[in-house]
C-alpha atoms as a PDB file:
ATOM      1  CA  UNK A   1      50.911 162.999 -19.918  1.00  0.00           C
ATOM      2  CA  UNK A   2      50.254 166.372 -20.237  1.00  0.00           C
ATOM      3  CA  UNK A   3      52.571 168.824 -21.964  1.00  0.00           C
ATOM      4  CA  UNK A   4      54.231 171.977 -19.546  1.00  0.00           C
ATOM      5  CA  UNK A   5      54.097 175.302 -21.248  1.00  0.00           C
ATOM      6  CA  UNK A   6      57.646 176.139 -21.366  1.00  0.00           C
ATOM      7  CA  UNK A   7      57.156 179.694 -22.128  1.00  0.00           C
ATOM      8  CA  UNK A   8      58.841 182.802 -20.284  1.00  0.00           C
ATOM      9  CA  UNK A   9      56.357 184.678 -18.411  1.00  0.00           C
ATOM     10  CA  UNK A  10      56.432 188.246 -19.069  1.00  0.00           C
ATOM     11  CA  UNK A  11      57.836 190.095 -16.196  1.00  0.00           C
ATOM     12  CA  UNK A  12      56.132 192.189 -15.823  1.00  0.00           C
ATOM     13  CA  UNK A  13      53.204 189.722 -14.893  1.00  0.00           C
ATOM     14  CA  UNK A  14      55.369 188.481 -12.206  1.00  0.00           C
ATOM     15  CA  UNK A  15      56.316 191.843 -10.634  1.00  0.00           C
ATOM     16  CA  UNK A  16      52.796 192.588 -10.401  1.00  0.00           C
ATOM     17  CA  UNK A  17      51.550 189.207  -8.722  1.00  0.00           C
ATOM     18  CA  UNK A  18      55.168 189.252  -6.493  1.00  0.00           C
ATOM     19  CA  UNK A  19      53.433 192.621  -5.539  1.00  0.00           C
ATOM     20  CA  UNK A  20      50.407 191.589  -5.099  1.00  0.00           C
ATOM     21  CA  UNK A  21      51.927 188.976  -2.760  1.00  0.00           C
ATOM     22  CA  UNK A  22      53.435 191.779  -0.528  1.00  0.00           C
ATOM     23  CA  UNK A  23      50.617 193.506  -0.357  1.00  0.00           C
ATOM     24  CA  UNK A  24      48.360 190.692   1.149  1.00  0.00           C
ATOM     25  CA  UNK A  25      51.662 189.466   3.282  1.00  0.00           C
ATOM     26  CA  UNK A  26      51.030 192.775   5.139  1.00  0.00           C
ATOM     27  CA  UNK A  27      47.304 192.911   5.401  1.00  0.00           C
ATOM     28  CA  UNK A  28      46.176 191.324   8.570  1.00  0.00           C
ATOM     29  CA  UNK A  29      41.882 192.634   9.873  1.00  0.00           C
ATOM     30  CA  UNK A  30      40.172 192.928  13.108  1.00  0.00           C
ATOM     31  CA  UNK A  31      36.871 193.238  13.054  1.00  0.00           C
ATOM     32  CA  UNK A  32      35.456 196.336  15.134  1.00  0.00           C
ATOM     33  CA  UNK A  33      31.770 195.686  14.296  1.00  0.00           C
ATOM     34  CA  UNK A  34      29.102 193.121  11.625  1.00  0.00           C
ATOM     35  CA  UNK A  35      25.852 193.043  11.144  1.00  0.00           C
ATOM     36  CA  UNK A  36      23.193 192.671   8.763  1.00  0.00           C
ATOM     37  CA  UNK A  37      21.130 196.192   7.579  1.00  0.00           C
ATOM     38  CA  UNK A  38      17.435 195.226   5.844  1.00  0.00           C
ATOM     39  CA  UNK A  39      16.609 198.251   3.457  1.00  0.00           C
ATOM     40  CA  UNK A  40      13.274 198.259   2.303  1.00  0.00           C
ATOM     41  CA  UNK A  41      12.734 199.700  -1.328  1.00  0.00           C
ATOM     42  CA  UNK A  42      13.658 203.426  -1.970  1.00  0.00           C
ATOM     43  CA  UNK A  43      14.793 203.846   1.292  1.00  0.00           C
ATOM     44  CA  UNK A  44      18.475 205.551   2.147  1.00  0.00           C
ATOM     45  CA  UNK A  45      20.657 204.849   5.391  1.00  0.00           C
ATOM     46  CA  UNK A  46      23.565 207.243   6.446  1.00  0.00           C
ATOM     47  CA  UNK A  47      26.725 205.885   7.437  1.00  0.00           C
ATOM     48  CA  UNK A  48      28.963 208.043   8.954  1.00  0.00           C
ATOM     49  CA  UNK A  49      31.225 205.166  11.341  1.00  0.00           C
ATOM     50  CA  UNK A  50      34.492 204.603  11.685  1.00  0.00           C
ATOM     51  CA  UNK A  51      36.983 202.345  10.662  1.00  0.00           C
ATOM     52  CA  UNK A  52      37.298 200.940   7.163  1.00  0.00           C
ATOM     53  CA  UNK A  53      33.630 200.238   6.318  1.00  0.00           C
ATOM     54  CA  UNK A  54      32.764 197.626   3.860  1.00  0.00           C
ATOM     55  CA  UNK A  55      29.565 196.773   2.357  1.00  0.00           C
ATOM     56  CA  UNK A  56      28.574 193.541   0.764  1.00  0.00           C
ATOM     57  CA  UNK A  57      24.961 193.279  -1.441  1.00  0.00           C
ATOM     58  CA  UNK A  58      23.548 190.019  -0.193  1.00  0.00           C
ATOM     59  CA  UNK A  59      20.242 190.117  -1.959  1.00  0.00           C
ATOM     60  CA  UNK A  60      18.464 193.625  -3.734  1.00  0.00           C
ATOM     61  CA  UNK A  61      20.480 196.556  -5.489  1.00  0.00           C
ATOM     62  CA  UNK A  62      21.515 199.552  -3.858  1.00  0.00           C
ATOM     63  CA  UNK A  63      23.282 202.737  -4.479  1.00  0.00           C
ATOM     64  CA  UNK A  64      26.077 204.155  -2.846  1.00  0.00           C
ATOM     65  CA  UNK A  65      27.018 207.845  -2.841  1.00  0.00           C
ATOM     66  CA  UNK A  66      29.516 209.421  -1.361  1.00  0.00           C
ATOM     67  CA  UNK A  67      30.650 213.251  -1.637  1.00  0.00           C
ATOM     68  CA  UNK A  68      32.255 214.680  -4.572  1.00  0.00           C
ATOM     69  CA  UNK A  69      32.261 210.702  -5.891  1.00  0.00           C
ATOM     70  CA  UNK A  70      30.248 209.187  -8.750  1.00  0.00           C
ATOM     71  CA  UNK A  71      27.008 207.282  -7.675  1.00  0.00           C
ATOM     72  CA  UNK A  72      28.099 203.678  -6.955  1.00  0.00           C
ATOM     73  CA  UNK A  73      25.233 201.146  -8.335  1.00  0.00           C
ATOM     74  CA  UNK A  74      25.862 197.972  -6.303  1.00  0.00           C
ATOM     75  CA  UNK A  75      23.865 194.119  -7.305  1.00  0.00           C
ATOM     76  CA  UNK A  76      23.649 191.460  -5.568  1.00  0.00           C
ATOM     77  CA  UNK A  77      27.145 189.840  -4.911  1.00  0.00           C
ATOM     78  CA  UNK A  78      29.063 193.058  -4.794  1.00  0.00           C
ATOM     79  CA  UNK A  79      31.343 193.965  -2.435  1.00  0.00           C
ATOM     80  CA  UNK A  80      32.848 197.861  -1.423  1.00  0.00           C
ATOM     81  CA  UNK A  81      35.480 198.147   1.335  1.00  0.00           C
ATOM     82  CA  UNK A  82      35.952 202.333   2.149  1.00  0.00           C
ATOM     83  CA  UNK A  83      39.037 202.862   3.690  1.00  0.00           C
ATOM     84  CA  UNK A  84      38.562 206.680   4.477  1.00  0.00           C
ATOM     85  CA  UNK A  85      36.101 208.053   7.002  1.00  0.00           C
ATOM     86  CA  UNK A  86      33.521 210.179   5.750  1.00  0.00           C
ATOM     87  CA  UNK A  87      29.396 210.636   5.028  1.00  0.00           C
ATOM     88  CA  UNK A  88      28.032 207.397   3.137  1.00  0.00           C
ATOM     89  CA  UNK A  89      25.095 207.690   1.817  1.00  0.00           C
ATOM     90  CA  UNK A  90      23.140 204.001   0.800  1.00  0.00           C
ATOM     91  CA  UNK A  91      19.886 204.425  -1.586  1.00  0.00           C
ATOM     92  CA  UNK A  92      17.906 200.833  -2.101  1.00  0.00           C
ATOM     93  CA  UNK A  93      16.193 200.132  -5.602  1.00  0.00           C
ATOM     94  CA  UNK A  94      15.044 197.407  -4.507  1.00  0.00           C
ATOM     95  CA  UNK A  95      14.288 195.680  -1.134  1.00  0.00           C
ATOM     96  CA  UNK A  96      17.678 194.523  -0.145  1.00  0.00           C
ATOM     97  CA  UNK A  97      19.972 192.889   2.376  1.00  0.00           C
ATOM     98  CA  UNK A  98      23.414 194.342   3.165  1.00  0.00           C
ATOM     99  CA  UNK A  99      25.927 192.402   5.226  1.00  0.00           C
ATOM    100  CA  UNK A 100      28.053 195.234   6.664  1.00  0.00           C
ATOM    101  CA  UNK A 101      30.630 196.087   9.407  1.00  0.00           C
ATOM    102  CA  UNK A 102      33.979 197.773   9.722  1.00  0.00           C
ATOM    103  CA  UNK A 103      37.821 196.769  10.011  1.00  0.00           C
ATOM    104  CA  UNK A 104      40.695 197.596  11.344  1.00  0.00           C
ATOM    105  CA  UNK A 105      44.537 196.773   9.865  1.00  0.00           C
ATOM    106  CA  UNK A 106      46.958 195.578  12.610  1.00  0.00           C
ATOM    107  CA  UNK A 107      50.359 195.440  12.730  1.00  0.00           C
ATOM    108  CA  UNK A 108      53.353 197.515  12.894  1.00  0.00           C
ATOM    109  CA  UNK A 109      54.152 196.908   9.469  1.00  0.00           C
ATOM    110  CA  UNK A 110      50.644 197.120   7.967  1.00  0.00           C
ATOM    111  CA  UNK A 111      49.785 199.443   5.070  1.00  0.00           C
ATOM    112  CA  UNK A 112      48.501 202.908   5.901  1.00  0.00           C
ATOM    113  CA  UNK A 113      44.545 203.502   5.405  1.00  0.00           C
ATOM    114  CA  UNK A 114      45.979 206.620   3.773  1.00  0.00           C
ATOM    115  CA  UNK A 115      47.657 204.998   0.933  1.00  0.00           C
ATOM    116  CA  UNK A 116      44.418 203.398  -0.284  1.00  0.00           C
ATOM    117  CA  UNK A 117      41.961 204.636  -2.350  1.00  0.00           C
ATOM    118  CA  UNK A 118      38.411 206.056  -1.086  1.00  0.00           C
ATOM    119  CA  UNK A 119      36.488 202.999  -2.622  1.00  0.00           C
ATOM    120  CA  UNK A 120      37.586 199.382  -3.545  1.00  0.00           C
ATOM    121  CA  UNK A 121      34.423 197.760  -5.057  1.00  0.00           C
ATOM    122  CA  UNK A 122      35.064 194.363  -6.167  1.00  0.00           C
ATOM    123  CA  UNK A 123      31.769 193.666  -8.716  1.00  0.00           C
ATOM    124  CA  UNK A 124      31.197 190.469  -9.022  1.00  0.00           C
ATOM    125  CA  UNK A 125      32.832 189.323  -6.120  1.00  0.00           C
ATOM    126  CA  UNK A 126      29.892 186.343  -5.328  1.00  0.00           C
ATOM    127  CA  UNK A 127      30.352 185.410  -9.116  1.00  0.00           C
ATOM    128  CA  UNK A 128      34.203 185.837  -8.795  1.00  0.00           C
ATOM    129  CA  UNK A 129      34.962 184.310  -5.119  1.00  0.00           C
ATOM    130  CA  UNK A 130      32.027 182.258  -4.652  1.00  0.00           C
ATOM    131  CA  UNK A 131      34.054 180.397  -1.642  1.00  0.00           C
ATOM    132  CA  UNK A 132      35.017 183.853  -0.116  1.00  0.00           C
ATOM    133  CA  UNK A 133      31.444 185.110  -0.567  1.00  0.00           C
ATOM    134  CA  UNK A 134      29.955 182.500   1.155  1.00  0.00           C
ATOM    135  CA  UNK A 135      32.113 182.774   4.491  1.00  0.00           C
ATOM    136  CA  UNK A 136      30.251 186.553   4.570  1.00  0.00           C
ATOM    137  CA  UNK A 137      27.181 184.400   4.850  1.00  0.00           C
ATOM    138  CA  UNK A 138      28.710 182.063   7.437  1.00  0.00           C
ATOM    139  CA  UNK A 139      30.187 185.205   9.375  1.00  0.00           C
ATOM    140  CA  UNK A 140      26.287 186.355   9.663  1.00  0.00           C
ATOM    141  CA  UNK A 141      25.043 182.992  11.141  1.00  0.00           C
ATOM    142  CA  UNK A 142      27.688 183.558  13.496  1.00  0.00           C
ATOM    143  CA  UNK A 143      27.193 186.693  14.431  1.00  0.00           C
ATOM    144  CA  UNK A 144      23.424 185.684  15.263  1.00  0.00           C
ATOM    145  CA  UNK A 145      23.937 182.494  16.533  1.00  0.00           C
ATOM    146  CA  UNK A 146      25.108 183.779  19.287  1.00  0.00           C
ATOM    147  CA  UNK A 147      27.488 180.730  19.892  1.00  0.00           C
ATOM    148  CA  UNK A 148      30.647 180.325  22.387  1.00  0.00           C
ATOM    149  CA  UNK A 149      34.212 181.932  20.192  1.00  0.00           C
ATOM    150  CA  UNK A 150      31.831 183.611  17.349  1.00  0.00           C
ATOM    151  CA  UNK A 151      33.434 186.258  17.763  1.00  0.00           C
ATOM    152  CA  UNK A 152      37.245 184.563  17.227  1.00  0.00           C
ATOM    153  CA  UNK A 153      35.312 182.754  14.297  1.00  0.00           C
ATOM    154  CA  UNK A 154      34.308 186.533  12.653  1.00  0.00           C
ATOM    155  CA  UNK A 155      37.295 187.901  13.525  1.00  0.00           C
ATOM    156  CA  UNK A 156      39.070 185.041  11.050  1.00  0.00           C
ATOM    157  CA  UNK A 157      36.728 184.789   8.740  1.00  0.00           C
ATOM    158  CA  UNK A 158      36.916 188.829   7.976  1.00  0.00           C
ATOM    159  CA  UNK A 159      40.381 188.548   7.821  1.00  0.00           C
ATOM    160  CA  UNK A 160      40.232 185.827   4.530  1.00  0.00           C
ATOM    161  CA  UNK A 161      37.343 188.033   3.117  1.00  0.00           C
ATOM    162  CA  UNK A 162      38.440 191.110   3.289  1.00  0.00           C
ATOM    163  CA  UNK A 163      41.834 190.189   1.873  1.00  0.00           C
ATOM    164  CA  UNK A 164      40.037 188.216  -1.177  1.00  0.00           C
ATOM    165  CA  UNK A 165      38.092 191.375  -2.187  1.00  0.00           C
ATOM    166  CA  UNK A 166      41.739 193.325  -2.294  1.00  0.00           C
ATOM    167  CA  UNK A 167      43.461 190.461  -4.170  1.00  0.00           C
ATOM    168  CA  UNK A 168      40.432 190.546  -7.070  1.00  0.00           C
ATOM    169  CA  UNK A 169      40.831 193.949  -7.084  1.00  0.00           C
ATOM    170  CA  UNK A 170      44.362 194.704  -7.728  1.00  0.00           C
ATOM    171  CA  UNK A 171      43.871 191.636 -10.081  1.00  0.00           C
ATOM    172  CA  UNK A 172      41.345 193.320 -12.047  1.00  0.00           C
ATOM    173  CA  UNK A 173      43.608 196.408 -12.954  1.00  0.00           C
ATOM    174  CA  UNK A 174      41.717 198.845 -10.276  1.00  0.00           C
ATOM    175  CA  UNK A 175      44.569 200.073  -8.080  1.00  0.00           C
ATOM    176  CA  UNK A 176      48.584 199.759  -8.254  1.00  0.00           C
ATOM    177  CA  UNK A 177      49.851 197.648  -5.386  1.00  0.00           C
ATOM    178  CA  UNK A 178      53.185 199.300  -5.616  1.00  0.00           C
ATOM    179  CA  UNK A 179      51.505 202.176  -4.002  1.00  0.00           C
ATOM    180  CA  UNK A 180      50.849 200.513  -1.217  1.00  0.00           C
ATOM    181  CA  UNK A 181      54.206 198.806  -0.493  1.00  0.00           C
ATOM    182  CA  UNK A 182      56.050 201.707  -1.141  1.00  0.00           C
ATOM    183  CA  UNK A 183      54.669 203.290   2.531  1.00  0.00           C
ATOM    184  CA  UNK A 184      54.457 199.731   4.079  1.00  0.00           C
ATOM    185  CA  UNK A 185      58.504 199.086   3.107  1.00  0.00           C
ATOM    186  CA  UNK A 186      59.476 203.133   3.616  1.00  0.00           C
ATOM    187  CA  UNK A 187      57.912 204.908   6.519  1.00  0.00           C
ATOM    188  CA  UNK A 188      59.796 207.459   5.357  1.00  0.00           C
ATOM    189  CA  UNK A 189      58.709 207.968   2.246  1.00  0.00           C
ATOM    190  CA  UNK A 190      55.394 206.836   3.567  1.00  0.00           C
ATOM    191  CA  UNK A 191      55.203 210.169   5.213  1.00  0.00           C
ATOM    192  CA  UNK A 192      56.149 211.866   1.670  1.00  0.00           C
ATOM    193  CA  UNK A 193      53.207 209.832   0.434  1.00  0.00           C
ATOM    194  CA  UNK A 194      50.881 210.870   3.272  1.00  0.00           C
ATOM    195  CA  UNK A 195      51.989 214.030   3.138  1.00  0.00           C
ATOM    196  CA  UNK A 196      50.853 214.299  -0.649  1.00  0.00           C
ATOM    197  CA  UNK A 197      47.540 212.587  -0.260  1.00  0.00           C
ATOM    198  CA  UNK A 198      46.463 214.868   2.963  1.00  0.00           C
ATOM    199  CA  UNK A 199      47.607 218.458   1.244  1.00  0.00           C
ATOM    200  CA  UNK A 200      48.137 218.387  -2.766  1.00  0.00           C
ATOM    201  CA  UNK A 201      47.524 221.980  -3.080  1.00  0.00           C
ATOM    202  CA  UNK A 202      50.842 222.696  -0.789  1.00  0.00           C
ATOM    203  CA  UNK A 203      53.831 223.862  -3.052  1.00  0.00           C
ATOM    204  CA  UNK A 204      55.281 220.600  -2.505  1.00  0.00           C
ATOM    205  CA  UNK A 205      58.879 220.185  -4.526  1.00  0.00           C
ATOM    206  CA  UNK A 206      61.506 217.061  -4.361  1.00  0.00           C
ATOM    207  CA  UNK A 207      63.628 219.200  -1.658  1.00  0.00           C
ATOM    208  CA  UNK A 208      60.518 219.635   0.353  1.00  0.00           C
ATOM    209  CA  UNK A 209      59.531 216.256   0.183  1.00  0.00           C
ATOM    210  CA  UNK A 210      62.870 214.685   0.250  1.00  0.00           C
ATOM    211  CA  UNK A 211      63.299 216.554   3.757  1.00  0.00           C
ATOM    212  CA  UNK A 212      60.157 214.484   4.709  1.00  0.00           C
ATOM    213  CA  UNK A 213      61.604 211.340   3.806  1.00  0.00           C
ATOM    214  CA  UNK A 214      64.941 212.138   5.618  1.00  0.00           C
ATOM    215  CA  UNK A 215      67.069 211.629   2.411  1.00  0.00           C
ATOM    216  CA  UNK A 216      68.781 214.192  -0.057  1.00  0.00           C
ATOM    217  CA  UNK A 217      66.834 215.195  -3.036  1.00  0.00           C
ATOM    218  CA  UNK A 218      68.790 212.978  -5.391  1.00  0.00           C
ATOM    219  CA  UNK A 219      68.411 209.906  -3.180  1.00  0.00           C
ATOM    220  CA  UNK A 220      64.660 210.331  -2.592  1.00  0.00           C
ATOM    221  CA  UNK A 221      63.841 210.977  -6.225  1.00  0.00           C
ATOM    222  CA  UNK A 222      65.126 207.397  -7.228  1.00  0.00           C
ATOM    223  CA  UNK A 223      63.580 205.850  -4.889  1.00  0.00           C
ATOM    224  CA  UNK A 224      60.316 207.177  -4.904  1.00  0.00           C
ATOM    225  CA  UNK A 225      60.401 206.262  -8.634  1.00  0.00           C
ATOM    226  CA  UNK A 226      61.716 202.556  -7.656  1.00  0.00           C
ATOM    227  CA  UNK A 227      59.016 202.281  -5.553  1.00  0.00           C
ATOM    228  CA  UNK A 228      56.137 204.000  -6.924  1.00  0.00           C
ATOM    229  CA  UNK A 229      56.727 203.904 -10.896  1.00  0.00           C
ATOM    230  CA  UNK A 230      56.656 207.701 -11.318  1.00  0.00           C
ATOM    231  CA  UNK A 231      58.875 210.771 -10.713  1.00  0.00           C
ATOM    232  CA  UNK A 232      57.569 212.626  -7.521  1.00  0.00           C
ATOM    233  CA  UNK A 233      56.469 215.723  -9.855  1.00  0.00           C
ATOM    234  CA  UNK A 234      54.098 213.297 -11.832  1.00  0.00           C
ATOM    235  CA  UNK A 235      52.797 211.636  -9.159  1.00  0.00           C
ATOM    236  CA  UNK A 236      51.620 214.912  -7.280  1.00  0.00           C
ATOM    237  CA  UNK A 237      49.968 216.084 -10.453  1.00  0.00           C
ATOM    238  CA  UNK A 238      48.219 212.806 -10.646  1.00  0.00           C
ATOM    239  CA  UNK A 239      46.970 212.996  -7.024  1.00  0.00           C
ATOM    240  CA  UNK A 240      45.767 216.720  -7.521  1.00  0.00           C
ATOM    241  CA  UNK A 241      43.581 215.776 -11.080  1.00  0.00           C
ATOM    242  CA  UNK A 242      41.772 212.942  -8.927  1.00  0.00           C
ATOM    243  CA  UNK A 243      41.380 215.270  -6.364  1.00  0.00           C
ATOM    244  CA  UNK A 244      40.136 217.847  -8.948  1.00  0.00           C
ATOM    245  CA  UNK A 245      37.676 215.472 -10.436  1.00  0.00           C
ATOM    246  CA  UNK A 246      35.996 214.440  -7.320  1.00  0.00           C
ATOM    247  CA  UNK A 247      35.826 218.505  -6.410  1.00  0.00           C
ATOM    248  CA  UNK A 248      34.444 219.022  -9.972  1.00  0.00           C
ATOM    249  CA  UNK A 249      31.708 216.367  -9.826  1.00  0.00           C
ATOM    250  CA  UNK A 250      30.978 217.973  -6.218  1.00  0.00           C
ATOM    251  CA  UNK A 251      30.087 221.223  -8.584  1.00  0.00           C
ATOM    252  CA  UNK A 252      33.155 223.296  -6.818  1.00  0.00           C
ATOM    253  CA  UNK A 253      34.320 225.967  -9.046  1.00  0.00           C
ATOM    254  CA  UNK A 254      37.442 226.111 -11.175  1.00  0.00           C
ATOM    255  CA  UNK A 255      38.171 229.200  -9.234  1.00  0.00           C
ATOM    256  CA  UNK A 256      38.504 227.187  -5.881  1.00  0.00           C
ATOM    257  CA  UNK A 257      39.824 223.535  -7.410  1.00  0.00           C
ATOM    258  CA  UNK A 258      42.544 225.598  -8.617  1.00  0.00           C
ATOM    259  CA  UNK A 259      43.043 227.524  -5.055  1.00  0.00           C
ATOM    260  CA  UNK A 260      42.774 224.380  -3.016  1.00  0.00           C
ATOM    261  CA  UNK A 261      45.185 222.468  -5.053  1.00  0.00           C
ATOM    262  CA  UNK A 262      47.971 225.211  -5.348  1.00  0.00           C
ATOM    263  CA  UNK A 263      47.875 226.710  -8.887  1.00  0.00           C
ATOM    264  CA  UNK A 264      48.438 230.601  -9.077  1.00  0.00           C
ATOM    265  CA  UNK A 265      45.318 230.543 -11.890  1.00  0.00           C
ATOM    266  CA  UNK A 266      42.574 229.469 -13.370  1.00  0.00           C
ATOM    267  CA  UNK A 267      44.582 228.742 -16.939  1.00  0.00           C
ATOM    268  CA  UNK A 268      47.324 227.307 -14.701  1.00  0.00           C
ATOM    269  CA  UNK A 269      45.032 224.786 -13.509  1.00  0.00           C
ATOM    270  CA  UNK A 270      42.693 224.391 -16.757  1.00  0.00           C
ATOM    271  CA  UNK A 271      46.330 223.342 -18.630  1.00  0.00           C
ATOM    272  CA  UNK A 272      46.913 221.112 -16.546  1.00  0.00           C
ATOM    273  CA  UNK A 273      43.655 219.502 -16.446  1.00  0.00           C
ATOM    274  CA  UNK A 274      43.671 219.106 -19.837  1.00  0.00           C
ATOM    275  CA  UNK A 275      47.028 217.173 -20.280  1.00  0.00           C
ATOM    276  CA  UNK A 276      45.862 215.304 -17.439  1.00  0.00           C
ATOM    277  CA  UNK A 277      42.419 214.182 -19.337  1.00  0.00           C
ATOM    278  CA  UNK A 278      42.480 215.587 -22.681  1.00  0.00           C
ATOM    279  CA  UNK A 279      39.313 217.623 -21.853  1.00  0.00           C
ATOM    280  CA  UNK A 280      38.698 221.023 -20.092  1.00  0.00           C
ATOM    281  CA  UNK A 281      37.606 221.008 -16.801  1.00  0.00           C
ATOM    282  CA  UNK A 282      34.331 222.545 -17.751  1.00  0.00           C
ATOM    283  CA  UNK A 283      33.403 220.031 -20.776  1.00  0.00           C
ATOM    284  CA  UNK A 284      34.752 217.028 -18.156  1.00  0.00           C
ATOM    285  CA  UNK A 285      32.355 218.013 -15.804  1.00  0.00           C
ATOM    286  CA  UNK A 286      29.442 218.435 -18.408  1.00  0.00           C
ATOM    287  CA  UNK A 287      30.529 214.755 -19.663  1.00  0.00           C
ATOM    288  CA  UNK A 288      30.568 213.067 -16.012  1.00  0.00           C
ATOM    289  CA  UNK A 289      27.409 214.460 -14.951  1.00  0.00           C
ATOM    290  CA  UNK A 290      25.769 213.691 -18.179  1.00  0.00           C
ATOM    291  CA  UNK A 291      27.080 209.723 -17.781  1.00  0.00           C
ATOM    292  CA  UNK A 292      25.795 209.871 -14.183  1.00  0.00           C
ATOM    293  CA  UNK A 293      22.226 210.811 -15.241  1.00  0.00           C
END
């Protein structure tokens, strides 16, 4: 008989799989389009469709870039789901097979596009979900089979897939699910969130937001912490230094990153910046383009 490891889990490994849980409990895809895209060697295809996109390198290697984002090197077996719209740009090293298409979340109670990051790329995801991975394969001999409820079959198939990639990403340490839930559980402090997200440079305080959320400043900063993990102050610096590092490796100036984002000055913003990453903004961007090249 095999011994039972008696052992407490930490909890703080079951808060984060309990999340997890939520998360995928609200996640439910339709697909809006699949296909398969050939790209011959040193070739580059434009996407600029709707939806939430995802990607998925069947065989070949191929770069993804999107603005004011590092370069994206994809292998075979990865898997990107883009949640935002916006101008894709795919590059193939090699001669290479993408199986692609894009999603949509249904549901009344289904997480906000808005409260997900630009990119979820899942490396590995073949070596890591080989079962998963292989229903992407299965969804393609569907969709050119041509046979009677293909599309019912897709439409389930997706669904599994899609939510796979998310689970091995959140698994992997890439994104905090709390994020997520807090909009999903709170449309009212979803719209704080949204409201964040769309327009960090606004002079955004806890009143202002609070107001937003329909609850009194006291009230809305506990539970924004509850739900998110941070005080609203820290959060909305957060969002504004990924914002300014996607502007920076876009080569805008410190003179307009600080504008956009709501900082009376250059040395307002550069301070910042610095806490934020321990760098200046002008050394970060010398170091991220160098690691790029």
């Amino acid at each position: 008989m095999s011994a039972i490891d008696a052992r407490p889990r930490p909890a703080a490994v079951d808060d984060a799989e309990r999340s997890i849980d939520a998360v995928l409990e609200r996640l439910h895809w339709s697909v809006l389009e699949f296909g398969h895209r050939e790209l011959p060697a040193g070739s580059t295809r434009l996407d600029d469709g709707g939806g939430i996109r995802f990607d998925y390198v069947a065989t070949g290697a191929v770069e993804l870039r999107r603005s004011g984002d590092d370069p994206l090197v994809m292998q075979a077996g990865d898997f990107v789901m883009m949640p935002h719209p916006g101008r894709v740009e795919l590059h193939a090293s090699r001669d290479s097979v993408l199986l692609s298409g894009s999603l949509a979340l249904n549901g009344a109670d289904a997480i906000s596009p808005r409260s997900m990051p630009a990119v979820l790329f899942t490396c590995g995801f073949r070596v890591h979900e080989p079962i998963f991975a292989s229903l992407l394969d299965t969804m393609h001999r569907e969709a050119s089979g041509g046979r009677a409820g293909s599309g019912s079959v897709i439409e389930r198939l997706a669904d599994v897939v899609a939510s796979a990639a998310v689970r091995i990403w959140l698994e992997q340490g890439c994104g905090d699910a709390r994020e997520w839930l807090a909009a999903a559980r709170d449309p009212h402090l979803g719209r704080a969130l949204d409201a964040i997200h769309e327009d960090p440079g606004s002079p955004w305080t806890v009143e202002s937001l609070a107001r937003l959320a329909r609850a009194s400043r006291s009230q809305f900063a506990e539970q924004f912490r509850d739900a998110v993990g941070d005080t609203p102050a820290r959060y909305l610096t957060r969002v504004r230094m990924e914002r300014a590092e996607r502007m920076l490796r876009a080569g805008a100036s410190v003179t307009d990153i600080a504008f956009q984002l709501g900082y009376e000055s250059d040395a307002g913003f550069s301070r910042a910046f610095r806490r934020h990453t321990g760098v200046s903004p002008s050394l970060w961007r010398r170091t991220s383009v160098t690691s790029v090249a």
